[in-house]
C-alpha atoms as a PDB file:
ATOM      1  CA  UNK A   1     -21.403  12.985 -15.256  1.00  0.00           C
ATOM      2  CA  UNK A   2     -20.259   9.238 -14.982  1.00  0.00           C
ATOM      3  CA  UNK A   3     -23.274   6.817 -14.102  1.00  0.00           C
ATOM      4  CA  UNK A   4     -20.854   6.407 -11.236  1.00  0.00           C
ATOM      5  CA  UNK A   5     -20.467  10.017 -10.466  1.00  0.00           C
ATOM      6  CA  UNK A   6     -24.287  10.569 -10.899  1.00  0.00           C
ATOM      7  CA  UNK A   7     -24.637   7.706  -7.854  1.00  0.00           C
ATOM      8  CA  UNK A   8     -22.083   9.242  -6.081  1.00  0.00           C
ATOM      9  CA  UNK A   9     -23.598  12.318  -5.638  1.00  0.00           C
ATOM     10  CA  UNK A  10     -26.708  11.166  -5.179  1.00  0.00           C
ATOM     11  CA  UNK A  11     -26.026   9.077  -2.577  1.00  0.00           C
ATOM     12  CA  UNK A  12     -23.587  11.989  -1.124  1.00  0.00           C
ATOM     13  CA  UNK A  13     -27.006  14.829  -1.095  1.00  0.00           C
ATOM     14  CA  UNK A  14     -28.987  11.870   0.181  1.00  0.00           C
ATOM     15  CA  UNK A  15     -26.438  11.167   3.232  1.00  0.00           C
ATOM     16  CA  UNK A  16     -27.380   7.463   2.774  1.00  0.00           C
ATOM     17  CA  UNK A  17     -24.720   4.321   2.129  1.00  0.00           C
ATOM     18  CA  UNK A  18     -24.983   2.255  -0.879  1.00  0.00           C
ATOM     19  CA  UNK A  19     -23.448  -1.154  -1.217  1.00  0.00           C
ATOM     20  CA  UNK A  20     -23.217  -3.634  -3.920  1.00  0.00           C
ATOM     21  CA  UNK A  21     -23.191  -6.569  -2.416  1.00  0.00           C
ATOM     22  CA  UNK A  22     -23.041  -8.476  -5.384  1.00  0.00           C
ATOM     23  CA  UNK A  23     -20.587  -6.693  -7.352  1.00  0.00           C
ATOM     24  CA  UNK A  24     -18.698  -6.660  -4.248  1.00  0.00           C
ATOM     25  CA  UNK A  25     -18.923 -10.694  -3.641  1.00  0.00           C
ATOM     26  CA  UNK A  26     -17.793 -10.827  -7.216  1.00  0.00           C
ATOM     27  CA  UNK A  27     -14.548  -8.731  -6.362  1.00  0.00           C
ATOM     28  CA  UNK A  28     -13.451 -10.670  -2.542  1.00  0.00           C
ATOM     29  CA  UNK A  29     -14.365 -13.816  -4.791  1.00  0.00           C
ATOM     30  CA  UNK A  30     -11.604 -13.557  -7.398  1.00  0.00           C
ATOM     31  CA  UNK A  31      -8.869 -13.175  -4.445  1.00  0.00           C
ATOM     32  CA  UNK A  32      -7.019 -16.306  -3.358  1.00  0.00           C
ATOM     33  CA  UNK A  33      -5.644 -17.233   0.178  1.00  0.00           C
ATOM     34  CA  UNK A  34      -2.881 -16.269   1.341  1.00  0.00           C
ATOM     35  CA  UNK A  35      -3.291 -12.842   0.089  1.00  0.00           C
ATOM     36  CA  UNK A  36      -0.427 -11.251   0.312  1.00  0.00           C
ATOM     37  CA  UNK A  37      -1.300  -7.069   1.454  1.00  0.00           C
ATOM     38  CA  UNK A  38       1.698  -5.154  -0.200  1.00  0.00           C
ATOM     39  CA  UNK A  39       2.651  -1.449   0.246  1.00  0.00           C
ATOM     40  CA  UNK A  40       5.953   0.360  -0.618  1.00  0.00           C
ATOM     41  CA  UNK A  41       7.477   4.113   0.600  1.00  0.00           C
ATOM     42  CA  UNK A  42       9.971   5.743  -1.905  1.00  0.00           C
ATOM     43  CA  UNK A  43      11.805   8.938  -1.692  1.00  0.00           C
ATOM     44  CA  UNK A  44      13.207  11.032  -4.969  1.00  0.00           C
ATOM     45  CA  UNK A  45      15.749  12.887  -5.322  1.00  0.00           C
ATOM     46  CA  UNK A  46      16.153  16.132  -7.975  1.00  0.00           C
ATOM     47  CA  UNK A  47      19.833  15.316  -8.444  1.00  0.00           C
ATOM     48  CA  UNK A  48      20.069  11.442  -8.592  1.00  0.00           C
ATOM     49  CA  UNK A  49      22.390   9.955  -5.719  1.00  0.00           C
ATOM     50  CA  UNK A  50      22.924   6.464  -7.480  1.00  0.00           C
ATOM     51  CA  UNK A  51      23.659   5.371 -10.697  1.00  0.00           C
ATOM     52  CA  UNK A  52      20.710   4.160 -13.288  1.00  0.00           C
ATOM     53  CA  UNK A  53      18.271   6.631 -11.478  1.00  0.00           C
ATOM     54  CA  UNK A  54      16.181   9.581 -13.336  1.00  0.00           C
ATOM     55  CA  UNK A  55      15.780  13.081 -11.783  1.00  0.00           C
ATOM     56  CA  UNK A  56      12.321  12.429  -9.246  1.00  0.00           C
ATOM     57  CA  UNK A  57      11.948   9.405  -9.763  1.00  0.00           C
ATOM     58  CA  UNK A  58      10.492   6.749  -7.160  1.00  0.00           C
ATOM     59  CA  UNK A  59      12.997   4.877  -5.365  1.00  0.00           C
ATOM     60  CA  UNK A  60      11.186   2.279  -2.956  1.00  0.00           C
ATOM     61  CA  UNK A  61      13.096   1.862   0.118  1.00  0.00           C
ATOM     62  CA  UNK A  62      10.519   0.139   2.553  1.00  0.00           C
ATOM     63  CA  UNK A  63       7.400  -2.042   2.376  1.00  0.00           C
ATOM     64  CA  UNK A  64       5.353  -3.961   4.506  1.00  0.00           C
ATOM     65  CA  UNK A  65       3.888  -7.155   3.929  1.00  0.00           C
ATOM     66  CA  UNK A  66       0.958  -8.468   6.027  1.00  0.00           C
ATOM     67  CA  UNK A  67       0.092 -12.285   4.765  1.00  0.00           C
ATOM     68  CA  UNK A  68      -3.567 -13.215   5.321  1.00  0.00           C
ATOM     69  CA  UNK A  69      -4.027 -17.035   5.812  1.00  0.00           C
ATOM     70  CA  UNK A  70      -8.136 -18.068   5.077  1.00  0.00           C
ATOM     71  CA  UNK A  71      -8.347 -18.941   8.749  1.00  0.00           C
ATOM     72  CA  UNK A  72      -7.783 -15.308   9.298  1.00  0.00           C
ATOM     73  CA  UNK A  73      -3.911 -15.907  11.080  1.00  0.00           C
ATOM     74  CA  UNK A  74      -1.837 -12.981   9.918  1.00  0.00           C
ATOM     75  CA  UNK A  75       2.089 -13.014   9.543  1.00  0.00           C
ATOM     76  CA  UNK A  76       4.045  -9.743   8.948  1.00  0.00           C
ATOM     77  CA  UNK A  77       6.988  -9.528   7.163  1.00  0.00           C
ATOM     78  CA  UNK A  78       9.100  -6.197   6.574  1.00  0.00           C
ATOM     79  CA  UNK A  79      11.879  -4.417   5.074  1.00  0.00           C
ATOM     80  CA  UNK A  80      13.236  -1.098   5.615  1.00  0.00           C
ATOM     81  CA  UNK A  81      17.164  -0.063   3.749  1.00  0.00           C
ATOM     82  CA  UNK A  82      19.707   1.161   5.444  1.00  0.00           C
ATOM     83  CA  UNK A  83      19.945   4.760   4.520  1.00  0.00           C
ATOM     84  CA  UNK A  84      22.818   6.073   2.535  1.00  0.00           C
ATOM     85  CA  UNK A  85      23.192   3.260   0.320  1.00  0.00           C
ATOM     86  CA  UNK A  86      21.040   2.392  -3.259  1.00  0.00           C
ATOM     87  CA  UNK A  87      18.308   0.689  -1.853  1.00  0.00           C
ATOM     88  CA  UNK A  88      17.284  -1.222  -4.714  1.00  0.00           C
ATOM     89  CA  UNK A  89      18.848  -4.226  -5.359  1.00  0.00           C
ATOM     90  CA  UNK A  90      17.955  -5.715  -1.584  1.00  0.00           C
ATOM     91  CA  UNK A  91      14.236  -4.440  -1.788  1.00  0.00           C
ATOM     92  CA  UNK A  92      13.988  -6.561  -4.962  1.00  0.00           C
ATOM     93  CA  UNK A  93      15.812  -9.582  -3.741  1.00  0.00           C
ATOM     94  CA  UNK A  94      13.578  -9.396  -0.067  1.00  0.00           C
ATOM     95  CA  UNK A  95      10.381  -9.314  -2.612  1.00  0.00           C
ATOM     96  CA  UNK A  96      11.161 -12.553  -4.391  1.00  0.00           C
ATOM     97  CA  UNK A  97      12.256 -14.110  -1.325  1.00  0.00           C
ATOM     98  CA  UNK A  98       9.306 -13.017   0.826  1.00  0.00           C
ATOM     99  CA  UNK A  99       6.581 -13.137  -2.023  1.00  0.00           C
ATOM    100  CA  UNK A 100       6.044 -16.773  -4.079  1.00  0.00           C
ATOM    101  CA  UNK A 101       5.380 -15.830  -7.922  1.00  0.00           C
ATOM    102  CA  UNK A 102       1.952 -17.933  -7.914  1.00  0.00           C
ATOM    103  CA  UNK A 103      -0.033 -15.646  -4.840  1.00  0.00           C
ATOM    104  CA  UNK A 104      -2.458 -13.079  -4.756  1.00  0.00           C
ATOM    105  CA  UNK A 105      -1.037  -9.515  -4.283  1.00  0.00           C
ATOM    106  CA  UNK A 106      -3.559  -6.902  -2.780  1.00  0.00           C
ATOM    107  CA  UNK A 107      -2.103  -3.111  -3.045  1.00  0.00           C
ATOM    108  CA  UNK A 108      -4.317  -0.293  -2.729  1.00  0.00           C
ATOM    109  CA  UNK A 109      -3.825   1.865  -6.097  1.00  0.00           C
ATOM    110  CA  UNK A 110      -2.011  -1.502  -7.766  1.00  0.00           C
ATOM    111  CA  UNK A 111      -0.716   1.308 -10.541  1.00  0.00           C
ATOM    112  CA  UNK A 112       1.885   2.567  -8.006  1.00  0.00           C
ATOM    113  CA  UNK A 113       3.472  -0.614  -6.658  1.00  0.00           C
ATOM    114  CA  UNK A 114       3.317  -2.628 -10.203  1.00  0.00           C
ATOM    115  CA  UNK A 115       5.296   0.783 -11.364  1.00  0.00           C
ATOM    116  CA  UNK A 116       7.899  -0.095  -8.318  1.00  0.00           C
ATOM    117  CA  UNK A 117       8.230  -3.281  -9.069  1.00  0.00           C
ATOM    118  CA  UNK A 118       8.423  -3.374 -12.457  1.00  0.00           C
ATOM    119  CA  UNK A 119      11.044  -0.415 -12.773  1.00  0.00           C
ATOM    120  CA  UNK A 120      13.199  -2.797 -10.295  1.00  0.00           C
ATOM    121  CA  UNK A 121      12.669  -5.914 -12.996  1.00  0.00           C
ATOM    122  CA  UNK A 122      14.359  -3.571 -15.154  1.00  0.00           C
ATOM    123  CA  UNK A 123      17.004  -2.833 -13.433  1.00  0.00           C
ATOM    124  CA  UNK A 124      17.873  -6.128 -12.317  1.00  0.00           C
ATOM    125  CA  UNK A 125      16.696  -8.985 -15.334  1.00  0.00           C
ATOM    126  CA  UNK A 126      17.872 -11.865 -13.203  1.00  0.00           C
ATOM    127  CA  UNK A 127      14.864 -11.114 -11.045  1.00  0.00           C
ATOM    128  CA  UNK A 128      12.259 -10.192 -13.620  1.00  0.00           C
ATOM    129  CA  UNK A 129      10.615 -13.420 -13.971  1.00  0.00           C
ATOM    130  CA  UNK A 130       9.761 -13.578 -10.176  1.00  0.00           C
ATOM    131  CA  UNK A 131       9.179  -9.644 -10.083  1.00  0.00           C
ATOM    132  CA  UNK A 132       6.948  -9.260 -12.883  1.00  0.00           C
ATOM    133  CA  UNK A 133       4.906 -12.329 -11.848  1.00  0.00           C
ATOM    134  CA  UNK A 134       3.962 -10.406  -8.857  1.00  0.00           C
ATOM    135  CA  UNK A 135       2.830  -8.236 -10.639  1.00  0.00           C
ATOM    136  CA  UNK A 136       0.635 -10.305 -13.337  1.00  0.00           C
ATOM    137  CA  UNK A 137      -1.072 -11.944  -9.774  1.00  0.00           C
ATOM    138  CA  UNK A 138      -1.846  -8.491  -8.291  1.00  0.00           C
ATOM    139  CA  UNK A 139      -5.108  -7.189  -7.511  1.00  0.00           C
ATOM    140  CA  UNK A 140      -6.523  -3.795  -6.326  1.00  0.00           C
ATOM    141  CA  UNK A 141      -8.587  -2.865  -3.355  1.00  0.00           C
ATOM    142  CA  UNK A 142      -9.354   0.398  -4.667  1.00  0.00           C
ATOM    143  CA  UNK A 143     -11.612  -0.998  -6.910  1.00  0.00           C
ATOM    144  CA  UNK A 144     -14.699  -1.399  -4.580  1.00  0.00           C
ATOM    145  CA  UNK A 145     -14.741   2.175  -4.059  1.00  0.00           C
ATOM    146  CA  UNK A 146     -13.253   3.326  -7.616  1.00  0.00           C
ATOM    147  CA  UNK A 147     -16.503   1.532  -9.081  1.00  0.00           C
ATOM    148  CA  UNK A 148     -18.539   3.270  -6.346  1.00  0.00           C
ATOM    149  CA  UNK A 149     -19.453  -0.507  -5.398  1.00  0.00           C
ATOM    150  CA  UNK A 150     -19.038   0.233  -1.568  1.00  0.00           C
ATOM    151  CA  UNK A 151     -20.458   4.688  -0.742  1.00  0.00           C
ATOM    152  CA  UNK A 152     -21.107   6.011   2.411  1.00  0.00           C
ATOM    153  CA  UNK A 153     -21.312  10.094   2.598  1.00  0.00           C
ATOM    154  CA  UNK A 154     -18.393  10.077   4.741  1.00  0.00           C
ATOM    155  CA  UNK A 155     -16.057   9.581   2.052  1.00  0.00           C
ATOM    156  CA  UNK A 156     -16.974  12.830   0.181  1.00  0.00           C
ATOM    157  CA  UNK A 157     -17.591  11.528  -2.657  1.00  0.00           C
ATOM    158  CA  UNK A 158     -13.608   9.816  -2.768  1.00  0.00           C
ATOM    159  CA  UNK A 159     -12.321   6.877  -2.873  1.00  0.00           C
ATOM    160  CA  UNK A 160      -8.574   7.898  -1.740  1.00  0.00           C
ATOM    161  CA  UNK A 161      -8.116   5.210   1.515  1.00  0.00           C
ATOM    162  CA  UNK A 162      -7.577   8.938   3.497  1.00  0.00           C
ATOM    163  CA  UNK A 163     -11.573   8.587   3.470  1.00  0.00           C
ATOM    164  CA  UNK A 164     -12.212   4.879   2.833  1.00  0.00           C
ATOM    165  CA  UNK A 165     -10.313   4.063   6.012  1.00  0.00           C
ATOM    166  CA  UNK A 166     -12.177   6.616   8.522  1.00  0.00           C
ATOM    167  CA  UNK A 167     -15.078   5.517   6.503  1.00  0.00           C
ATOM    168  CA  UNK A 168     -15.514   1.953   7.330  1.00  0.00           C
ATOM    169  CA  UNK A 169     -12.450   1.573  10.099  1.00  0.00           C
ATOM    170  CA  UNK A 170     -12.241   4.443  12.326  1.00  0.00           C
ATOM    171  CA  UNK A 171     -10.502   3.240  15.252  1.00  0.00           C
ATOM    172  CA  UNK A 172      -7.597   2.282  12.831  1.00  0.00           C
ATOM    173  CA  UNK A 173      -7.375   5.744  11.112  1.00  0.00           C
ATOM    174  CA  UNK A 174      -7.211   7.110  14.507  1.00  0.00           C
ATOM    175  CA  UNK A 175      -4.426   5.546  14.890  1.00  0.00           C
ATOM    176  CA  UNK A 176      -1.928   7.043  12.377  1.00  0.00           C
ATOM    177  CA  UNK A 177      -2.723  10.149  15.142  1.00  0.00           C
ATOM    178  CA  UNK A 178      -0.902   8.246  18.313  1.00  0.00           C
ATOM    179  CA  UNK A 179       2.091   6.941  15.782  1.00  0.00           C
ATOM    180  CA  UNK A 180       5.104   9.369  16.598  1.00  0.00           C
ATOM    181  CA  UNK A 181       7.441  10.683  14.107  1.00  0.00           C
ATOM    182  CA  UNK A 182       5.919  10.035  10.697  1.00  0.00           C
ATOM    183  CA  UNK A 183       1.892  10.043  10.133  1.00  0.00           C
ATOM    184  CA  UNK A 184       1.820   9.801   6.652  1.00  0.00           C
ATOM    185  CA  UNK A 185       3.454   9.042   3.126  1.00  0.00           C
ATOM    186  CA  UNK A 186       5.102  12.473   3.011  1.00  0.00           C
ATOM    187  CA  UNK A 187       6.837  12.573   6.297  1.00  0.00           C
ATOM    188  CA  UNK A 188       8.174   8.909   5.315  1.00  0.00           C
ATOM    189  CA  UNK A 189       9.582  10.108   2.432  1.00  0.00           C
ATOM    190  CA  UNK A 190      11.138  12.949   4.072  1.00  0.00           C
ATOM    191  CA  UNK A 191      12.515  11.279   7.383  1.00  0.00           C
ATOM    192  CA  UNK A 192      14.406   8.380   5.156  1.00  0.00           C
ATOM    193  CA  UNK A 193      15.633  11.131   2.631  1.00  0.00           C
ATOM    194  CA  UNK A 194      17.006  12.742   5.476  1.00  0.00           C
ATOM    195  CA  UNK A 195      18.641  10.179   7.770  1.00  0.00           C
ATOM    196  CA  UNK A 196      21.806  10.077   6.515  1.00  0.00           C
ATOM    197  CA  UNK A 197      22.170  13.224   8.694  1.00  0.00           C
ATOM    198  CA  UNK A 198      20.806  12.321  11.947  1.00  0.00           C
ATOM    199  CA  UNK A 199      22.985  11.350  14.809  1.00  0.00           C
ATOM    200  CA  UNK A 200      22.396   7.449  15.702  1.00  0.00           C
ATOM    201  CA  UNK A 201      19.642   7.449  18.525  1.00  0.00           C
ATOM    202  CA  UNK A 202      17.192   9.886  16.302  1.00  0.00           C
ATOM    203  CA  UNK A 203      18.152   7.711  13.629  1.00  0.00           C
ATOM    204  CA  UNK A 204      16.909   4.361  15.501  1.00  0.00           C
ATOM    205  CA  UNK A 205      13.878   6.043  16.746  1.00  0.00           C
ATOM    206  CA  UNK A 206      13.062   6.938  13.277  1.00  0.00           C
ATOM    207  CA  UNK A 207      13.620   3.384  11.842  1.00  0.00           C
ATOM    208  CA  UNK A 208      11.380   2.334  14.677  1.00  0.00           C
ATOM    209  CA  UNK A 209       9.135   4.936  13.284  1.00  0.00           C
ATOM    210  CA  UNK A 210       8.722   4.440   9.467  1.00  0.00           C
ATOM    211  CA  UNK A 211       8.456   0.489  10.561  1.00  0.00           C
ATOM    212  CA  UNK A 212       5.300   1.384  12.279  1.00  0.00           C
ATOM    213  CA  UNK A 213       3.890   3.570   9.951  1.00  0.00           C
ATOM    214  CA  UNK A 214       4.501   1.275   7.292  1.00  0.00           C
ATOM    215  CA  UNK A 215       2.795  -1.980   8.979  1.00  0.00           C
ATOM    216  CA  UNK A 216       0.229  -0.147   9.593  1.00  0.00           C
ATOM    217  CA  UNK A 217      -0.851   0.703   6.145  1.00  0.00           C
ATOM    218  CA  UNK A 218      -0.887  -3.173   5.434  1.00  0.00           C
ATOM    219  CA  UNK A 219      -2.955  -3.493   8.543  1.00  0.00           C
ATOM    220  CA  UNK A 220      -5.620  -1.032   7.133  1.00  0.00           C
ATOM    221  CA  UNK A 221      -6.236  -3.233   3.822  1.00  0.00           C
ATOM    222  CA  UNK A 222      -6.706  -6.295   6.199  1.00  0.00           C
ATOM    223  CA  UNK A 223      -9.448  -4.359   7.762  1.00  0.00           C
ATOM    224  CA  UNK A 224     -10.811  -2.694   5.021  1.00  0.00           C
ATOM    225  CA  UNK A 225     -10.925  -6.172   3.350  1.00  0.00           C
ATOM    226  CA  UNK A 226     -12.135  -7.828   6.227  1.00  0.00           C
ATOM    227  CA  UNK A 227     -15.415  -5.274   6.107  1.00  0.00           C
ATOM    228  CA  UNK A 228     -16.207  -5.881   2.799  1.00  0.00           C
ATOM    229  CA  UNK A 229     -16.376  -9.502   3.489  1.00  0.00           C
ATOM    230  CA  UNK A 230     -18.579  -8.630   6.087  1.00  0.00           C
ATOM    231  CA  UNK A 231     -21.539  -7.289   3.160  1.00  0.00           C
END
């Protein structure tokens, strides 16, 4: 094993918490304010609808955006496509328009959104500059946990946010439970893949849906942030 993996399970048999409070100082020290919180939903499809698209591959067609101010104010800024339509081209122009090209960008698991957006800057060069800039100014939450900076047995030893959340914010992972209609990244994808066939009122209520599953997942790196500026 991994020094890290040697700690982890160590600290896992020993059911204690460990936490670098240096380490972890070091990372909440090299963010910026505002920090911009960032997280996409795609869909696939086996049988590409729209042109310039590869069998499976990721097409984003929400995010959520919660904007952290050092004061601790929060905005909230979202976007969700209207389904039936190539969602691309507005998700990349709401990105530069919603995100400046000179702010810190927190994702959790930064390797899936820079994908996202850097697939987009490909697809439209007139936006690449702004898009890709994002992506040179983004940072990763993950890393805390990847690093095993920040254990505590409940995570089991992971540091997927599925156990980092309940982990240090329970009474937010309790509440993906109360959201109605989609609880996680796999219903998402599967409720927009598949509104093109609902009649109109199931269709709003789902909208209304994947918009408050989606903020919410923003809200959870504010938190999760928040407690690590707490060590």
């Amino acid at each position: 094993m991994t020094a890290n993996q040697k700690s982890a399970v160590e600290n896992y048999k020993s059911k204690e918490t460990f936490i670098n409070k240096e380490k972890i100082k070091e990372f909440v020290d090299t963010l910026t304010y505002p920090i911009y919180h960032l997280d996409f939903e795609t869909f696939q499809q086996a049988i590409p609808e729209f042109k310039g698209i590869s069998p499976y591959q990721q097409i984003p067609f929400q995010y959520s955006l919660h904007i952290e101010h050092e004061d601790g104010t929060l905005e909230h800024k979202e976007y969700l496509a209207l389904d039936g339509i190539d969602p691309r081209e507005q998700i990349a122009l709401r990105l530069v328009e919603d995100i400046p090209n000179d702010v810190t960008v927190l994702a959790y698991n930064m390797s899936f959104e820079k994908g996202v957006i850097k697939r987009l800057s490909e697809s439209f060069p007139e936006l690449s500059t702004h898009l890709l800039s994002i992506n040179e100014n983004m940072k990763d939450l993950m890393v805390p946990f990847q690093k095993k900076q920040y254990v505590t047995p409940s995570m089991n030893g992971s540091y997927s946010i599925k156990y980092v959340l309940p982990a240090l914010v329970p009474e937010l992972a309790r509440a993906y439970k109360e959201l109605e209609g989609v609880q996680n990244g796999g219903q998402a994808m599967n409720a927009f893949a598949n509104m093109s066939k609902m009649e109109e009122a199931e269709k709003q209520k789902m909208r209304t849906s994947l918009l408050e599953y989606c903020k919410l997942d923003t809200l959870a790196m504010v938190k999760i942030l928040d407690k690590l500026k707490q060590e």
